[in-house]
Protein backbone atom coordinates (compact mmCIF):
# COMPACT_ATOMS: atom_id res chain seq x y z
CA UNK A 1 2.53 -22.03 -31.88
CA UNK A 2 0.95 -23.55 -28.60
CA UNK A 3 4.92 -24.33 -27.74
CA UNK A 4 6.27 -20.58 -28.60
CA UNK A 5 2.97 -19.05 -26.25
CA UNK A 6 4.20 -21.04 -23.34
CA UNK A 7 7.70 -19.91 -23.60
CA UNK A 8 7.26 -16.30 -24.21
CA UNK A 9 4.19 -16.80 -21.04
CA UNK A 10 7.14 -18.70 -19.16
CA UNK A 11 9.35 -16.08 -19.86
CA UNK A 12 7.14 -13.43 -18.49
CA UNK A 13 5.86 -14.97 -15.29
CA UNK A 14 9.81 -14.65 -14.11
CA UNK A 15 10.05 -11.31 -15.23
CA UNK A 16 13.16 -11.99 -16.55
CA UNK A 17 14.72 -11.24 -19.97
CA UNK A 18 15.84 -14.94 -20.99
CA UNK A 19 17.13 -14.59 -24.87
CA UNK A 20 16.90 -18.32 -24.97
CA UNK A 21 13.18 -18.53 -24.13
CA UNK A 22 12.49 -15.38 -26.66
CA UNK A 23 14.35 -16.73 -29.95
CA UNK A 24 12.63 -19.89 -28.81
CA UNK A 25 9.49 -18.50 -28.56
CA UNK A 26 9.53 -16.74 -31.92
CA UNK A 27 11.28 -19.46 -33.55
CA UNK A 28 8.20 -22.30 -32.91
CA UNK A 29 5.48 -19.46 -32.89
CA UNK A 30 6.33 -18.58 -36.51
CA UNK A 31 7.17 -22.10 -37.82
CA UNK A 32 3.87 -22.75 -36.19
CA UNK A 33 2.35 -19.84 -38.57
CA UNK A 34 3.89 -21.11 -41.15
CA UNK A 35 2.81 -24.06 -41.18
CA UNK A 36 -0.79 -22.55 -40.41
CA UNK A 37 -0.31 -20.75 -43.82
CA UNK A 38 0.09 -23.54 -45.57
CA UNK A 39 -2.57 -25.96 -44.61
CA UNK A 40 -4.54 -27.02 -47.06
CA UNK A 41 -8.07 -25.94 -44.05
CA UNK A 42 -6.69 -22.56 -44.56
CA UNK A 43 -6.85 -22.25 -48.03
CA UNK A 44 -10.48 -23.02 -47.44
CA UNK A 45 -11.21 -20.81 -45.37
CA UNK A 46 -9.48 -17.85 -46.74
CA UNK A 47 -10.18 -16.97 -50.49
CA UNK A 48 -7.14 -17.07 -52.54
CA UNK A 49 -5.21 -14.15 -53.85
CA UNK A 50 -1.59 -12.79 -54.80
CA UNK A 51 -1.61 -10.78 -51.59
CA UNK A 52 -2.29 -14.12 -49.77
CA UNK A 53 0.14 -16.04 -51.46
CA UNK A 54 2.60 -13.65 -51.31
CA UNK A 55 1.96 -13.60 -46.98
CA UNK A 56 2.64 -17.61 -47.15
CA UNK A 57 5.84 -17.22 -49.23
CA UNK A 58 7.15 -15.01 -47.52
CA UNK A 59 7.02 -16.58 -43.89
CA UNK A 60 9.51 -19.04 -45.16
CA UNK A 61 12.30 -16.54 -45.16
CA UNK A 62 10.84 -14.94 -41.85
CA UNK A 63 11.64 -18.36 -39.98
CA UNK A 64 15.49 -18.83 -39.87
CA UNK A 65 15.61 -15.21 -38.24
CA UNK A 66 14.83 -15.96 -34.88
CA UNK A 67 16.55 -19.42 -35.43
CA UNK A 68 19.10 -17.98 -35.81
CA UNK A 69 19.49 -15.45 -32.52
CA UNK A 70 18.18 -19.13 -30.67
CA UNK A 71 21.37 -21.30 -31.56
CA UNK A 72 23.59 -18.13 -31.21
CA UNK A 73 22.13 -17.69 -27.47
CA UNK A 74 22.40 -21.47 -27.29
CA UNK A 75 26.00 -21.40 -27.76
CA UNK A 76 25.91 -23.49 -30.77
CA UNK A 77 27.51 -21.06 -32.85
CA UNK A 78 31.14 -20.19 -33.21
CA UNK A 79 32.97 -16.86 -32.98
CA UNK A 80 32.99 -17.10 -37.21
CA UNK A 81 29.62 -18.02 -36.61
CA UNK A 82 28.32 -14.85 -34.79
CA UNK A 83 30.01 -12.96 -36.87
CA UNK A 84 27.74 -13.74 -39.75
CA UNK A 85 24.23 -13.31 -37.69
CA UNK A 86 23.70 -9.82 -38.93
CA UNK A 87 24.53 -10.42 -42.74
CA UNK A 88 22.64 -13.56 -42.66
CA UNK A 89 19.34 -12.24 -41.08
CA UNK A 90 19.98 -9.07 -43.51
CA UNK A 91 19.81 -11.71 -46.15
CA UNK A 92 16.31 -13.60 -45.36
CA UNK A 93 14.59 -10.42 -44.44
CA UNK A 94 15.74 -9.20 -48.06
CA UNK A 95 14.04 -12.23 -49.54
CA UNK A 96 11.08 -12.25 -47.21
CA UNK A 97 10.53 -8.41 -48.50
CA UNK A 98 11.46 -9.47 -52.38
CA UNK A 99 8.82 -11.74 -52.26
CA UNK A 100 6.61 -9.41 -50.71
CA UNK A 101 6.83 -7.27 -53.50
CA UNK A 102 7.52 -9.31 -56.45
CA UNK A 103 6.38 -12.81 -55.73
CA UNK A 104 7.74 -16.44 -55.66
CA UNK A 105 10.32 -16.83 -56.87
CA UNK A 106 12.46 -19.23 -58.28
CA UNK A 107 15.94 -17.78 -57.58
CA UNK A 108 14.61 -16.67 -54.26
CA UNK A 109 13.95 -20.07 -53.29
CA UNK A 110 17.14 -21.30 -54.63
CA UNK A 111 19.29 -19.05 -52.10
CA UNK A 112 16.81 -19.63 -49.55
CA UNK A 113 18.01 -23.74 -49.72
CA UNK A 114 21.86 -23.26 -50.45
CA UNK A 115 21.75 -20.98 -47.28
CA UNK A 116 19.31 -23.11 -45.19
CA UNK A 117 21.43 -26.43 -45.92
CA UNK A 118 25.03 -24.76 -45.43
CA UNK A 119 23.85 -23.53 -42.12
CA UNK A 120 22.53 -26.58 -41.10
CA UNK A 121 25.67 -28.78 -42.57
CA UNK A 122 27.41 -25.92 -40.21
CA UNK A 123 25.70 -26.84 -36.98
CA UNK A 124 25.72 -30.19 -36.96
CA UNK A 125 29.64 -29.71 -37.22
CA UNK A 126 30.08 -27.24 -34.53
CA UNK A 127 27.67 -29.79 -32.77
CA UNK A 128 30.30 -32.54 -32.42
CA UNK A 129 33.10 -30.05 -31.77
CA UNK A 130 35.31 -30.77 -28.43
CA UNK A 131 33.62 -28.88 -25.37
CA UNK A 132 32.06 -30.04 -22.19
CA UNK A 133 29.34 -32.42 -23.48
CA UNK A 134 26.38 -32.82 -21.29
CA UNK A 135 23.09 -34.98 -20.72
CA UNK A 136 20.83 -32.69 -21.88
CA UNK A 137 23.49 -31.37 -24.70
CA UNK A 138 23.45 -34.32 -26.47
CA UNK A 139 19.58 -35.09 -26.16
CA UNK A 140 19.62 -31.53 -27.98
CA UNK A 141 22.29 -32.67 -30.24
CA UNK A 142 20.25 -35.58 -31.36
CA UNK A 143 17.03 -32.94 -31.98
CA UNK A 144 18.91 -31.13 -33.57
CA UNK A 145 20.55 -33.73 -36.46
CA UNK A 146 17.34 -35.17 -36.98
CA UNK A 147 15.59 -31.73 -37.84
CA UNK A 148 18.75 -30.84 -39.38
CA UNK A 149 18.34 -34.23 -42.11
CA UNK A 150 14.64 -33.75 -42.38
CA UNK A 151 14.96 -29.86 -43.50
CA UNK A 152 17.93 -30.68 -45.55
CA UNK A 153 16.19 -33.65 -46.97
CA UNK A 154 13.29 -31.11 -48.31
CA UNK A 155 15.79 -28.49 -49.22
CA UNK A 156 17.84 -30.84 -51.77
CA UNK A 157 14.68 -31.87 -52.92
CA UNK A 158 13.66 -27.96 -53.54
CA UNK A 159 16.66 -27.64 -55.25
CA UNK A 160 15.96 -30.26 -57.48
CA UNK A 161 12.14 -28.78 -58.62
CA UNK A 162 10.45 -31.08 -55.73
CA UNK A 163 8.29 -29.62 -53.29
CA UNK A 164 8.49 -32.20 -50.03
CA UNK A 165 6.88 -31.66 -46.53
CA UNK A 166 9.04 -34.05 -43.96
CA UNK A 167 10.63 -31.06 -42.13
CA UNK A 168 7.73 -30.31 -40.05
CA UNK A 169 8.37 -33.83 -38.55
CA UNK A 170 12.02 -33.57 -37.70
CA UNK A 171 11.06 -30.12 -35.83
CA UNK A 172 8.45 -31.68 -34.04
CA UNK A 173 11.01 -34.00 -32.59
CA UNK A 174 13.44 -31.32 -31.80
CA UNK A 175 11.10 -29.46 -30.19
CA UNK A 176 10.49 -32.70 -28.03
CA UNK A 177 14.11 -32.84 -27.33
CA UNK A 178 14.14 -29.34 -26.35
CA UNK A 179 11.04 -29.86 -24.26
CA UNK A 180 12.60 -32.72 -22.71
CA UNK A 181 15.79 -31.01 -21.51
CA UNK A 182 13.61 -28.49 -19.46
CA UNK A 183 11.28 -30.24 -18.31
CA UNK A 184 14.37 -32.40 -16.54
CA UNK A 185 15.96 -29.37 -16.03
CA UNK A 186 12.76 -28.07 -14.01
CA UNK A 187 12.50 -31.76 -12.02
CA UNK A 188 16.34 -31.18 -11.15
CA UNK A 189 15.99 -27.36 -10.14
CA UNK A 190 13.00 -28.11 -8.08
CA UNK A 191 15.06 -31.13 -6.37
CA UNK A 192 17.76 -28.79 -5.67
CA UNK A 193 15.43 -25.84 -4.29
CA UNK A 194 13.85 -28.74 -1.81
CA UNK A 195 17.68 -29.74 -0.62
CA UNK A 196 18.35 -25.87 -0.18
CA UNK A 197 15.05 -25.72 1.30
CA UNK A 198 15.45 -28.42 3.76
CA UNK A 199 18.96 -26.63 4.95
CA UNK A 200 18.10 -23.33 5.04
CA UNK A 201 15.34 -24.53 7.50
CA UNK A 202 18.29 -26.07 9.53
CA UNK A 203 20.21 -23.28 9.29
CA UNK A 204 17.29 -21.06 10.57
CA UNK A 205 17.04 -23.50 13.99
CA UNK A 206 20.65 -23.53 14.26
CA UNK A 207 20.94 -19.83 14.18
CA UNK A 208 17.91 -19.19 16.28
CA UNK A 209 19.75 -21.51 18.68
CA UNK A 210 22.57 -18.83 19.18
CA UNK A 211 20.14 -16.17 20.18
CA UNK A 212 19.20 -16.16 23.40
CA UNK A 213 16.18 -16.92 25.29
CA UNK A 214 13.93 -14.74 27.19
CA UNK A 215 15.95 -12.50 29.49
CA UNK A 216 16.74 -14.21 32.62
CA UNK A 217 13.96 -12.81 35.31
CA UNK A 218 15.81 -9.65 37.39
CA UNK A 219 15.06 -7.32 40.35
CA UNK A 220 15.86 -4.18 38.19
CA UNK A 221 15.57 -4.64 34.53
CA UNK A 222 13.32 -6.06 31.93
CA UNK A 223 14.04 -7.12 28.40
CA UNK A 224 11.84 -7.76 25.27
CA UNK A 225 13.28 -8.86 22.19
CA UNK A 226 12.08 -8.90 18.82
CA UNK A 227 13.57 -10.62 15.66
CA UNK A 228 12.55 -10.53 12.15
CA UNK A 229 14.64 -12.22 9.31
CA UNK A 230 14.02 -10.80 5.84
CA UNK A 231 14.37 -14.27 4.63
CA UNK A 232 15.26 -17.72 6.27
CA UNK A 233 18.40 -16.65 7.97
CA UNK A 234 19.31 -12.74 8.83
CA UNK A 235 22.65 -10.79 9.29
CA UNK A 236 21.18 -9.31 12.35
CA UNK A 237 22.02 -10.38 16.18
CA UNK A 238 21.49 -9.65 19.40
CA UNK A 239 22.80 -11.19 22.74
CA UNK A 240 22.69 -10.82 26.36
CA UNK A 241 26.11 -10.56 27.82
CA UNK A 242 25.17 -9.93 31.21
CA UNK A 243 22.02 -10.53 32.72
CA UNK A 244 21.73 -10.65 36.64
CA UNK A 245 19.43 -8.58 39.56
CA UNK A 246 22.35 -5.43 39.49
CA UNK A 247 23.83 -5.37 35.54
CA UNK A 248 22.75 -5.83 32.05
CA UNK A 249 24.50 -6.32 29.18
CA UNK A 250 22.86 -5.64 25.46
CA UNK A 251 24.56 -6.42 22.45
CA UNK A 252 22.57 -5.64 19.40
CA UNK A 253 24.63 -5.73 15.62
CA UNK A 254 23.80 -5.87 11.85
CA UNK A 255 25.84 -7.39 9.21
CA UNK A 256 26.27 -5.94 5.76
CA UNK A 257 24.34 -7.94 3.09
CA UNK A 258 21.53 -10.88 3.58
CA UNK A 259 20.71 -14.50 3.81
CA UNK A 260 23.69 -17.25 4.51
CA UNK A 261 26.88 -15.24 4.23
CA UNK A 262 25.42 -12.67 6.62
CA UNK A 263 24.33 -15.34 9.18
CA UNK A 264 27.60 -16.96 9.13
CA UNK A 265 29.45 -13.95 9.82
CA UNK A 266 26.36 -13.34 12.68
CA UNK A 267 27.91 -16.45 13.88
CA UNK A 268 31.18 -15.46 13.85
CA UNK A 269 30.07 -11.93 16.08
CA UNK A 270 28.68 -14.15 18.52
CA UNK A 271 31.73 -15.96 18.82
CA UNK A 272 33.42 -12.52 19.00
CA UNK A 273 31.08 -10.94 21.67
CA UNK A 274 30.85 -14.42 23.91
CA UNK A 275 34.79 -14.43 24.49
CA UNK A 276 34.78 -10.94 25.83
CA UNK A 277 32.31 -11.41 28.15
CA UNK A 278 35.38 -9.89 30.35
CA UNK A 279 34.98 -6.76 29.08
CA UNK A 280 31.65 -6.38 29.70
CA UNK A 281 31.55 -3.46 31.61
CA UNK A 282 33.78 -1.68 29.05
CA UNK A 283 31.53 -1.00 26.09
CA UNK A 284 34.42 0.18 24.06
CA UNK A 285 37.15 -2.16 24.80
CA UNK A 286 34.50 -5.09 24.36
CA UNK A 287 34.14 -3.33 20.75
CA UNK A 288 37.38 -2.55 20.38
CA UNK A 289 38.38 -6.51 20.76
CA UNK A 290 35.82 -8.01 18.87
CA UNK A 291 36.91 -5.81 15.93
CA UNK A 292 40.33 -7.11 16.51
CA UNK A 293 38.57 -10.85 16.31
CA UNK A 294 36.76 -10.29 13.22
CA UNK A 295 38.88 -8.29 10.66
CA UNK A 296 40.16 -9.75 8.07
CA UNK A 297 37.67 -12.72 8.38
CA UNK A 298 34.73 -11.69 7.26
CA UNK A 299 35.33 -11.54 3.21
CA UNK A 300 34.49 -8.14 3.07
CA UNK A 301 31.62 -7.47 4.75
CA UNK A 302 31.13 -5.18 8.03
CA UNK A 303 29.25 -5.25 10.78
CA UNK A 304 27.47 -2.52 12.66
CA UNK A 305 27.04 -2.99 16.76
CA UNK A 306 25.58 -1.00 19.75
CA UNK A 307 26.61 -2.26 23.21
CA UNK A 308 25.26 -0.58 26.54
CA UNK A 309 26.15 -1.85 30.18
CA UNK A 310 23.40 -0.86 33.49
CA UNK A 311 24.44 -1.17 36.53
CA UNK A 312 21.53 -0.56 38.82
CA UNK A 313 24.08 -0.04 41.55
CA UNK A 314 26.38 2.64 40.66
CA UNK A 315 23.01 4.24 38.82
CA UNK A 316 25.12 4.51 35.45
CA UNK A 317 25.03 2.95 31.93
CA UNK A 318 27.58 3.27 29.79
CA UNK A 319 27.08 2.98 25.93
CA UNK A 320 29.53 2.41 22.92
CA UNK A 321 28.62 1.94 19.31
CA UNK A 322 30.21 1.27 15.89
CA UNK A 323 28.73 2.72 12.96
CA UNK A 324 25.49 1.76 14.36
CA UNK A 325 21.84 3.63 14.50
CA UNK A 326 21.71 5.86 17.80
CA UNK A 327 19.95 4.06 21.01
CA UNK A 328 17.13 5.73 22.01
CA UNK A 329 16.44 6.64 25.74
CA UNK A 330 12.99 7.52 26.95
CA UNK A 331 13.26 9.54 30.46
CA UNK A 332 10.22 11.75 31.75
CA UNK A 333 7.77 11.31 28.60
CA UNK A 334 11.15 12.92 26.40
CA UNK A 335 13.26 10.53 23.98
CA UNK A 336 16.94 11.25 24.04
CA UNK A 337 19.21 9.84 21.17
CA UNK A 338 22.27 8.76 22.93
CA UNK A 339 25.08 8.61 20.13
CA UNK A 340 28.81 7.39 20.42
CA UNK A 341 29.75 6.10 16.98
CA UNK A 342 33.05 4.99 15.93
CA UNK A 343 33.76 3.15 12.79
CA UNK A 344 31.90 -0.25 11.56
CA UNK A 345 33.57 -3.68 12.88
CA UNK A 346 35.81 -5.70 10.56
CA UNK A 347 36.38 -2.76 8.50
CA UNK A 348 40.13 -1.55 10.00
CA UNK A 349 41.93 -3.35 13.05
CA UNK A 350 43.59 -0.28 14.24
CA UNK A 351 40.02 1.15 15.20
CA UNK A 352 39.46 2.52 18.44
CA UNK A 353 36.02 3.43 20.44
CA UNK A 354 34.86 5.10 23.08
CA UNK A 355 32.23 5.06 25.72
CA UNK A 356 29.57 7.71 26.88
CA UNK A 357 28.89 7.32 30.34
CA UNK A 358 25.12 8.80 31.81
CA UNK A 359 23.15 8.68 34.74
CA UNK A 360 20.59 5.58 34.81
CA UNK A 361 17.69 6.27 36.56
CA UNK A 362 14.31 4.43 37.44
CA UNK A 363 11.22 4.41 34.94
CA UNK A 364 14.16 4.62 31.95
CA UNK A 365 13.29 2.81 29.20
CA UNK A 366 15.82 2.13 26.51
CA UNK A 367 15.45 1.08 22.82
CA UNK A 368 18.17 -0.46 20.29
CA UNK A 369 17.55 -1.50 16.86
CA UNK A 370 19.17 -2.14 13.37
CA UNK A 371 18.59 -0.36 10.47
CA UNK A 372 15.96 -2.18 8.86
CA UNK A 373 13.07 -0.55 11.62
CA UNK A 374 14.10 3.18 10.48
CA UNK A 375 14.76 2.04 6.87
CA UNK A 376 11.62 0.32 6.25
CA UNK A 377 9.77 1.91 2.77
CA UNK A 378 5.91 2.44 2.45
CA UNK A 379 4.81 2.19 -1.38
CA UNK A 380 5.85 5.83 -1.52
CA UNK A 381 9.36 4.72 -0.62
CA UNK A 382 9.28 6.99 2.30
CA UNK A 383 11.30 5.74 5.08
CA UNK A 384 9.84 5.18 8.51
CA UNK A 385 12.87 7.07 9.83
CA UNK A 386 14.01 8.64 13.52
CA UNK A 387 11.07 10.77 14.24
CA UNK A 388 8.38 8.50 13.96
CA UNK A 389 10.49 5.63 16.01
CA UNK A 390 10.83 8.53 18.47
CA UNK A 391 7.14 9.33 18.52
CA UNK A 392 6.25 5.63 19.05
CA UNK A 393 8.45 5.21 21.75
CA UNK A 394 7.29 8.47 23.65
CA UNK A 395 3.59 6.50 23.20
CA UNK A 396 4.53 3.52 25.02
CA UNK A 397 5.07 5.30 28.06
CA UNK A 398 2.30 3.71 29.77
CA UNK A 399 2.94 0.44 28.32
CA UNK A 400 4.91 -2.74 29.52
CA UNK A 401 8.23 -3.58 27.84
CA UNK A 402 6.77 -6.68 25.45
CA UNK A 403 4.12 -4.72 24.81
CA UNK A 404 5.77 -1.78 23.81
CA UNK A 405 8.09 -4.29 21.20
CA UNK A 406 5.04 -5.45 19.64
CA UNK A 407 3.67 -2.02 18.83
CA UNK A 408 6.95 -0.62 17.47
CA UNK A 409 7.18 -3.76 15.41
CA UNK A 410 3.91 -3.95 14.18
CA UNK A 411 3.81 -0.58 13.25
CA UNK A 412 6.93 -0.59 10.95
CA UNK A 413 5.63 -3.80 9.52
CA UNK A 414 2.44 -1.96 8.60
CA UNK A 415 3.91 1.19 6.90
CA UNK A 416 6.27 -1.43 4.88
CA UNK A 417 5.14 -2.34 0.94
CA UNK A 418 7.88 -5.22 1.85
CA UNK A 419 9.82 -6.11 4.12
CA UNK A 420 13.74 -5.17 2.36
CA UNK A 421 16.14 -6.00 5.47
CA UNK A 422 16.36 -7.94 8.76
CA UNK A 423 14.58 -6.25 11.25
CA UNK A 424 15.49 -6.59 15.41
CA UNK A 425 14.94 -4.78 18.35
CA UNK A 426 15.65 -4.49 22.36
CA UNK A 427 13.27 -2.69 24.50
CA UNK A 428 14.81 -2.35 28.32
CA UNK A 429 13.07 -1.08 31.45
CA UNK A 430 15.17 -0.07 34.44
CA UNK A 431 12.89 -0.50 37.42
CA UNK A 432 13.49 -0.73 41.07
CA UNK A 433 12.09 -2.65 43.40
CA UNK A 434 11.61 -2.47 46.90
């Protein structure tokens, strides 16, 4: 019974429906009661009567049920096999309910061992059939013929007018064997999660590597980047393709999906976006060739990007995007969305983009993000959305540029139940000195 609670507790700790665990669970908990029934402490403890007796006679047919559903989820049973589940269980809940209502038996126990044995005789054959044969399969194998010989052994004898008690014992042990095959299953898991572990955490310096450091001190522009994986390693990137005293470059993109396959492809974007470093006064050729680079070679999956270009000389920026969120541009205490989307990278190669060109004047302060910022649920599962990013940024007038990151970040961190996506963002200042 002890074995059945820990399952069925097991089973709800992952909140996950696991039929194995279940039939398992019912299958020891009521060959536990059983057995409870039975005990010779019981029957002095509880005074004796036809509705008691009737209550132990019955759990014997109530035990093969769930037995039954364990070895079919177990795989033990053929497609013959499964076929006769239903009419089967039909069969010992009629005898469970005959004896219920009319008593013991003889004829009731009769069926009970031709079925019990057949069954039995029937999985130890399907047992040694030809298949992939595992470790643990044959440690459950083993469980399973020795229960399979004790219960037959007091079956035969039932059948013969002698009431034995060795089956208990040959469960026992395949409940050991069982218990043996997960707990080595659990040692090997948790071995597995610590290699996994151990490379996701050099997966996460590797792609931190490729992002890059602090923006490189300039005359007219300041940078503050903020990066937040949803787990280990993200989908989301950003880079710096120029970075100097006149021009800035900001890259900032967001690959479909999460964890590895997302930070691979990130990978592959910064490959992209580094070998048109040429282009990087051309927001929507730069776009336009890096969607060239990565279609067809990203398995499916899409990527989302936002590129503007300052130049503090010619007082312009000019901005492309694909399929992205709109940057934000704070001028004069008023945000501005500035929008110019065309269609998400690696999704067709003939795409084309093009670029908004706008005055860039001092005190402008500039804002890029993915998704996950405006996306981000409270418990309500109300978004953060546009307007309240807006209303932040119009707050952080006064403030510096890191500063400014921090608060946006922080906030949308707070109003999140959980953090659901990757989460990244560029604040810019365009200042000029004298």
């Amino acid at each position: 019974m002890t074995v059945g609670l820990v399952a069925a507790l097991f089973c709800l700790l992952r909140r996950k429906f696991d039929a194995l665990l279940i039939w398992l669970a019912l299958f020891a908990f009521l060959y536990g009661n059983r057995l409870w029934l039975q005990s010779p402490l019981l029957r002095l403890i509880v005074p004796d009567s036809e509705f008691f007796r009737r209550l132990r006679d019955s759990a014997d047919y109530v035990v093969p049920i769930p037995a039954i559903f364990f070895f079919r989820a177990a795989g033990f049973l053929s497609r013959w096999g499964r076929a006769v589940v239903y009419p089967a269980c039909a069969l010992f809940v009629s005898l469970a309910m005959g004896t219920f209502v009319f008593g013991s038996l003889s004829i009731f126990h009769h069926i009970n061992n031709v079925v019990i044995i057949a069954a039995l005789l029937w999985l130890i054959a399907r047992s040694w059939k030809g298949g992939a044969v595992t470790r643990d399969f044959v440690v459950i194998r083993r469980g399973l013929v020795v229960f399979a010989a004790f219960a037959m052994y007091d079956n035969i004898m039932g059948l013969l007018g002698y009431r034995t008690r060795v089956e208990p014992l040959g469960f026992a042990v395949f409940l050991g064997a069982l218990g043996y095959v997960a707990a080595r299953q659990t040692i090997q898991r948790d071995q597995q999660l610590g290699e996994i572990h151990k490379e996701l955490e050099v997966a996460q310096r590797i792609q931190l590597s490729i992002l890059p450091a602090d923006f490189p001190p300039s005359a007219n522009f300041r940078v503050a980047a903020r990066y937040v994986p949803m787990t280990s390693v993200a989908g989301d990137f950003y880079d710096f393709l120029v970075s100097d005293d006149t021009q800035a470059g900001l890259l900032i993109a967001d690959v479909s999906g999460h964890g590895v396959p997302a930070a691979l492809i990130a990978s592959m974007v910064k490959l992209a976006a580094s070998s048109q470093r040429g282009n990087a006064a051309d927001p929507a050729g730069l776009l336009k060739a890096m969607n060239t680079t990565l279609c067809g070679n990203t398995q499916g999956q899409f990527v989302t990007a936002a590129y503007v270009h300052l130049n503090a000389e010619a007082g312009e920026l000019r901005y492309s995007a694909a399929g992205h969120p709109a940057m934000l541009l704070l001028r004069g205490g008023e945000v501005t969305s500035v929008i110019e989307n065309g269609l998400m990278l690696a999704a067709f190669d003939s795409s084309d983009y093009t670029t908004t060109v706008r005055p860039l004047m001092p005190g402008d302060r500039l804002l890029l993000y993915t998704d996950g910022i405006v996306e981000a649920e409270d418990r309500r599962e109300e978004e953060f959305g546009h307007e309240r990013l807006c209303a932040l940024l119009r707050e952080s007038a006064g403030l510096p540029h890191a500063e400014t990151a921090d608060m946006i970040l922080s906030s949308v961190q707070q109003w999140s139940a959980e953090q659901d996506d990757d989460m990244t963002l560029l604040v810019c200042d365009y200042i000029v000195t004298v």
